[in-house]
C-alpha atoms as a PDB file:
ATOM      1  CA  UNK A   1      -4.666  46.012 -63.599  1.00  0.00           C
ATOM      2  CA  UNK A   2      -1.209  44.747 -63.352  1.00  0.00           C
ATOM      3  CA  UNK A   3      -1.519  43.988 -59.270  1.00  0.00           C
ATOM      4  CA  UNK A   4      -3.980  41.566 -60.046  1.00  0.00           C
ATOM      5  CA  UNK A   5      -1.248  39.557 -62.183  1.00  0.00           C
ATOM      6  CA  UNK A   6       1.006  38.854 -59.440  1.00  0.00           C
ATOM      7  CA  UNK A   7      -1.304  35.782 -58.032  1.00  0.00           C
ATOM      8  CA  UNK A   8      -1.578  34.016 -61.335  1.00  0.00           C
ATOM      9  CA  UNK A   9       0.780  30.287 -60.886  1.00  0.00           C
ATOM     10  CA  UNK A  10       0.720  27.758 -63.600  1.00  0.00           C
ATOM     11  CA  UNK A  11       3.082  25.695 -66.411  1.00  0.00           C
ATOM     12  CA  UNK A  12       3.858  27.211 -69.299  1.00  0.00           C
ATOM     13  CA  UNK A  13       4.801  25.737 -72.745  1.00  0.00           C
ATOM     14  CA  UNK A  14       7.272  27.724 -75.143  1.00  0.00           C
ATOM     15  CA  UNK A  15       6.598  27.292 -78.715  1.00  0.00           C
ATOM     16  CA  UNK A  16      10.097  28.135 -79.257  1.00  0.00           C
ATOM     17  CA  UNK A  17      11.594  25.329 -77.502  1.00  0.00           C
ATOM     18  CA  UNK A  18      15.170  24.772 -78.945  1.00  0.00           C
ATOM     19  CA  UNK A  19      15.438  27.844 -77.235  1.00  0.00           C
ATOM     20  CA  UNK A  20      15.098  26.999 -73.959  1.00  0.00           C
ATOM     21  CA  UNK A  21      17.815  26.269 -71.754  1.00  0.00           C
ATOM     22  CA  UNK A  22      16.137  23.367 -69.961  1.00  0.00           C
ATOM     23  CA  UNK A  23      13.217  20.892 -69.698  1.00  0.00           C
ATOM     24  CA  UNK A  24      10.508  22.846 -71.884  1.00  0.00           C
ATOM     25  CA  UNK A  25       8.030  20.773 -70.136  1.00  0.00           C
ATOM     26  CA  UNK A  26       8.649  22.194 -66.237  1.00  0.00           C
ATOM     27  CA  UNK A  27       8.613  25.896 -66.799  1.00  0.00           C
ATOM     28  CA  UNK A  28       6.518  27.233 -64.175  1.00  0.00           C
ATOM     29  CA  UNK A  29       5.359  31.007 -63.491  1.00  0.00           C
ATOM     30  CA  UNK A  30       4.411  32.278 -60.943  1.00  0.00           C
ATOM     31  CA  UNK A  31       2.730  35.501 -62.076  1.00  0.00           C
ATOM     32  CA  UNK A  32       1.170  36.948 -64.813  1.00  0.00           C
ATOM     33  CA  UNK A  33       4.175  38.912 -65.119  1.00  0.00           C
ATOM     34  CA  UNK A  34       6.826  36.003 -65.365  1.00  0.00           C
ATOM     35  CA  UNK A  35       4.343  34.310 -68.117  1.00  0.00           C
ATOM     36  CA  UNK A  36       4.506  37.292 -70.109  1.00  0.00           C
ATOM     37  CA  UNK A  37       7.954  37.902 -69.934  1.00  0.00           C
ATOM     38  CA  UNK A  38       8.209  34.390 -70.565  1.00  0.00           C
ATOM     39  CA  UNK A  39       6.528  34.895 -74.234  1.00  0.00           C
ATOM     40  CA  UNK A  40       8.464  38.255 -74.711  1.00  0.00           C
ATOM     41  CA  UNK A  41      12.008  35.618 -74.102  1.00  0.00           C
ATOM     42  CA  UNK A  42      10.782  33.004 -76.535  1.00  0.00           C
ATOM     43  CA  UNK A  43       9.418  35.615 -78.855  1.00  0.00           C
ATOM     44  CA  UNK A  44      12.393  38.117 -79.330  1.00  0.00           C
ATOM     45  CA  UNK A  45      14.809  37.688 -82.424  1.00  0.00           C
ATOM     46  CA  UNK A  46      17.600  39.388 -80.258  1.00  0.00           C
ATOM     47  CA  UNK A  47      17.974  36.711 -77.309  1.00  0.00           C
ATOM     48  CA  UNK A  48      19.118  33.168 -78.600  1.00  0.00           C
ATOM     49  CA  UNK A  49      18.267  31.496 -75.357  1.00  0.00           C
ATOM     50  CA  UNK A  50      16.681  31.985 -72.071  1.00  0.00           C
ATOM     51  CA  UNK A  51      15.771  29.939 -68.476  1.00  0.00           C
ATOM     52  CA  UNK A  52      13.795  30.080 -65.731  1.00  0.00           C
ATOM     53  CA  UNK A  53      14.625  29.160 -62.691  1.00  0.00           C
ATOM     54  CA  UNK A  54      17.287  26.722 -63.958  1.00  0.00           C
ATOM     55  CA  UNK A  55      20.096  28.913 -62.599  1.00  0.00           C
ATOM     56  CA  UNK A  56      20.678  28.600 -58.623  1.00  0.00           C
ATOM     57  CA  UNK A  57      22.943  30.735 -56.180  1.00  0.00           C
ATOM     58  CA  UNK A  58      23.427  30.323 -53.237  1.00  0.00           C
ATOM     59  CA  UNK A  59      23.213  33.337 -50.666  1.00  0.00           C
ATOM     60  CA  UNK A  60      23.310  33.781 -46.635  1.00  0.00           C
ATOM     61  CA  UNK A  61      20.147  35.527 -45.730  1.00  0.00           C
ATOM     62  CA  UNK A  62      20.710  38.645 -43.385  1.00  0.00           C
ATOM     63  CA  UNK A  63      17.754  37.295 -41.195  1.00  0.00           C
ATOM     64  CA  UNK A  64      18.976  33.524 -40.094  1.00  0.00           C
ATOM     65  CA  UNK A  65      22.502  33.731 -41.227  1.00  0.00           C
ATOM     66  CA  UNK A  66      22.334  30.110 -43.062  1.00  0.00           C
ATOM     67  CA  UNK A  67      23.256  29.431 -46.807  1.00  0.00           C
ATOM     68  CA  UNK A  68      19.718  29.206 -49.068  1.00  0.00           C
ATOM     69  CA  UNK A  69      19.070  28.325 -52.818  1.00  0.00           C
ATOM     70  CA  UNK A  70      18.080  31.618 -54.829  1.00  0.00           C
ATOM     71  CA  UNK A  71      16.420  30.089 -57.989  1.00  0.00           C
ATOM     72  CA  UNK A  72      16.359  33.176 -60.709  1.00  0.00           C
ATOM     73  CA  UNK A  73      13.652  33.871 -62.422  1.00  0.00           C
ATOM     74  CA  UNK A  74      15.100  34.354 -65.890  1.00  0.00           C
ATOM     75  CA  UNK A  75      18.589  33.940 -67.498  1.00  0.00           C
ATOM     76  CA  UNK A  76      19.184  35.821 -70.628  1.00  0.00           C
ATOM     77  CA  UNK A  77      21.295  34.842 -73.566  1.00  0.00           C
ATOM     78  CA  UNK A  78      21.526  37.568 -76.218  1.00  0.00           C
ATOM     79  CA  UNK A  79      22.432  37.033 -79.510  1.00  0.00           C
ATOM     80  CA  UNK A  80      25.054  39.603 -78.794  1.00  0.00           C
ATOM     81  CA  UNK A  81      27.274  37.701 -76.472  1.00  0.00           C
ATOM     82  CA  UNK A  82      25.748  39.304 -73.079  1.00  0.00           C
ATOM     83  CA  UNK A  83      23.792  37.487 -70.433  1.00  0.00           C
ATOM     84  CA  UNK A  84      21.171  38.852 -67.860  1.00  0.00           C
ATOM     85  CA  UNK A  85      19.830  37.222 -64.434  1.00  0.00           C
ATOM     86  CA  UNK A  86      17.032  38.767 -64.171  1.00  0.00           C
ATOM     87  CA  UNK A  87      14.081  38.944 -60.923  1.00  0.00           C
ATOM     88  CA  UNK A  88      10.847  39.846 -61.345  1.00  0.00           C
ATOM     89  CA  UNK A  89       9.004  41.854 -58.769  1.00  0.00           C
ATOM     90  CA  UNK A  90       6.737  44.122 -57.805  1.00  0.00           C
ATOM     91  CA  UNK A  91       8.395  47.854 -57.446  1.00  0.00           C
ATOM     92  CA  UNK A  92       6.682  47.926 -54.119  1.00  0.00           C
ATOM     93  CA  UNK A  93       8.876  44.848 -53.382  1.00  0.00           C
ATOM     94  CA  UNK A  94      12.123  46.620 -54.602  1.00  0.00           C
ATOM     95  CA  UNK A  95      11.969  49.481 -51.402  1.00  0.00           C
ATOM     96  CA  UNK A  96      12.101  49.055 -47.997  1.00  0.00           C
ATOM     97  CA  UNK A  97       8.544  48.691 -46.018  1.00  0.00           C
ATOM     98  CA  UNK A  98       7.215  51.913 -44.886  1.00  0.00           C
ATOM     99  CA  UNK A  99       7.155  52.324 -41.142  1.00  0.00           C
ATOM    100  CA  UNK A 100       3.408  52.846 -39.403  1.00  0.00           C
ATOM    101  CA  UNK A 101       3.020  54.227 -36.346  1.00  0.00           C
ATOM    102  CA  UNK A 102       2.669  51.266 -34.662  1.00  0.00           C
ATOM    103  CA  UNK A 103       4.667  48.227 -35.410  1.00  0.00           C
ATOM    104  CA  UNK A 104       2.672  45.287 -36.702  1.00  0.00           C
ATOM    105  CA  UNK A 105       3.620  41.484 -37.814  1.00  0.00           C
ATOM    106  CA  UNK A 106       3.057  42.386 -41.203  1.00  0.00           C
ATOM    107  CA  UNK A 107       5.264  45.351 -41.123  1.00  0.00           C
ATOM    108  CA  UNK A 108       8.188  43.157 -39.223  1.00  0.00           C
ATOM    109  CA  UNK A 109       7.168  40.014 -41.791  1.00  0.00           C
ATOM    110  CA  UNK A 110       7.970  42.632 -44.944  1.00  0.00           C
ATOM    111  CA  UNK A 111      11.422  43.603 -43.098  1.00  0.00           C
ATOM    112  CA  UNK A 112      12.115  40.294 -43.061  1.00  0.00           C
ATOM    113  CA  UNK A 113      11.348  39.769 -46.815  1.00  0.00           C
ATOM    114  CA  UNK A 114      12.719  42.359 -47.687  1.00  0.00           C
ATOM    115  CA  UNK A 115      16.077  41.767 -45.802  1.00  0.00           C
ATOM    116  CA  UNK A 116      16.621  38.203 -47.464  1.00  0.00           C
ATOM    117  CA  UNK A 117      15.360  39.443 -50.769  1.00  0.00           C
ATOM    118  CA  UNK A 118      18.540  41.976 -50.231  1.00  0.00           C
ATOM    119  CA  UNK A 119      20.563  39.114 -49.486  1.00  0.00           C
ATOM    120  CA  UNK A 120      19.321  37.141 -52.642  1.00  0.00           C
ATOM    121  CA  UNK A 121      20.118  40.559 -55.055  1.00  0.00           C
ATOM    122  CA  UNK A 122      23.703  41.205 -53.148  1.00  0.00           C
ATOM    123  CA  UNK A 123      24.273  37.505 -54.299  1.00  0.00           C
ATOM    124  CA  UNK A 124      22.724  37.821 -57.596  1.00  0.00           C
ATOM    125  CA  UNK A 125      24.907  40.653 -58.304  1.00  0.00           C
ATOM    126  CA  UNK A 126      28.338  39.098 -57.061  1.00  0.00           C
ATOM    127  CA  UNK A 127      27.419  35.854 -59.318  1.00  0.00           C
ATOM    128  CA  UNK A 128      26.976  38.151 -62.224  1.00  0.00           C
ATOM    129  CA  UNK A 129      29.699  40.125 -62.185  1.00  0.00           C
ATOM    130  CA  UNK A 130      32.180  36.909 -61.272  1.00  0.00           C
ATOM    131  CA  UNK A 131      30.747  35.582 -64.753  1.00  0.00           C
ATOM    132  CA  UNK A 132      30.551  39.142 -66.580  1.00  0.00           C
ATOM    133  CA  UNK A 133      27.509  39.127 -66.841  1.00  0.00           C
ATOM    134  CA  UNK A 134      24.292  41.253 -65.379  1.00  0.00           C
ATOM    135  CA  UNK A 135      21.841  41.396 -62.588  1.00  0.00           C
ATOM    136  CA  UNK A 136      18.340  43.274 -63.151  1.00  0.00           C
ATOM    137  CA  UNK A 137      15.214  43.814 -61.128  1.00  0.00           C
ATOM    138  CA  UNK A 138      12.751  44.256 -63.576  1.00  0.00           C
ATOM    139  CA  UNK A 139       9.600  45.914 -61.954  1.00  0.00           C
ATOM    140  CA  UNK A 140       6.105  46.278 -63.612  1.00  0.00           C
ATOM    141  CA  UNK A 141       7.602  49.750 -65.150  1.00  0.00           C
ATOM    142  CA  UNK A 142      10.582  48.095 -67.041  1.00  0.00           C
ATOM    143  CA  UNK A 143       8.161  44.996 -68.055  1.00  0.00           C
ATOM    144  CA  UNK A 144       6.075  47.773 -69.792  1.00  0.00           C
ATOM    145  CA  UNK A 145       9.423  49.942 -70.892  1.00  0.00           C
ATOM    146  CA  UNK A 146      10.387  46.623 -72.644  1.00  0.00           C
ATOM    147  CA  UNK A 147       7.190  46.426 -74.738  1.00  0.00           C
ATOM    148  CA  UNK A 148       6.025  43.310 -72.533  1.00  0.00           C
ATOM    149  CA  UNK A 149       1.918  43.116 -72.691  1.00  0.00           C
ATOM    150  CA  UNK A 150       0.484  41.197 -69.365  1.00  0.00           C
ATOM    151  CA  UNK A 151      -1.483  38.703 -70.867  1.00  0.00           C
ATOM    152  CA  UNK A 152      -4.395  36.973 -68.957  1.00  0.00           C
END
């Protein structure tokens, strides 16, 4: 079940690494989902390089106001020319919380994650774009619309 993915953290070792846009050594992933995408980046014919978490922007979260570090979870280089930042998250993660009845600190908490991870995107986006390039959110649908397996 891909839910159970998402608490998977590790290193992970490209066999591809000439592609990698970075220190081979310190990729890290921090689901089952990022590992497999991951092997679907240093797999593909069509992308000639990739990163994780090697590209940082900066964004002012909607909940303090300050200036954090957003570290991306992939950059894309396809062979074409384009290039894709690119988040991975839960669909659940991509909508705003549900209200219950009753408020609760995990239902104020998810606001609050889900306001900075708004914050993060709007920033994503705007570095993109400034570079002509793109920003995704891919979700556990577009891992599996892309052909990526979850591998345990």
């Amino acid at each position: 079940m891909l839910n159970s993915s998402m608490s998977y953290r590790g290193r992970w070792a490209p066999k591809n690494k000439n592609k990698y846009e970075g220190d081979p050594t310190k990729i890290v992933f921090r689901s089952l989902w990022e590992r497999s995408a991951f092997k679907w980046c240093d797999s593909n014919p069509n992308i000639e390089s990739w990163s994780s978490e090697e590209t940082v922007i900066p964004y002012r979260s909607a909940v303090d106001g300050r200036v954090h570090r957003y570290f991306m979870d992939l950059k894309i280089n396809w062979n074409d020319g384009r290039t894709t930042l690119v988040e991975i998250k839960p669909a659940k993660q991509t909508q705003p919380p549900k209200k219950p009845k009753r408020q609760s600190r995990r239902y104020l908490n998810e606001v609050k994650t889900f306001a900075v991870n708004i914050s993060k995107w709007d920033a994503a986006k705007d570095y993109a774009e400034n570079r002509g390039w793109s920003f995704e959110i891919w979700t556990e649908k577009h891992l599996k619309n892309l052909g990526i397996k979850i591998y345990k």
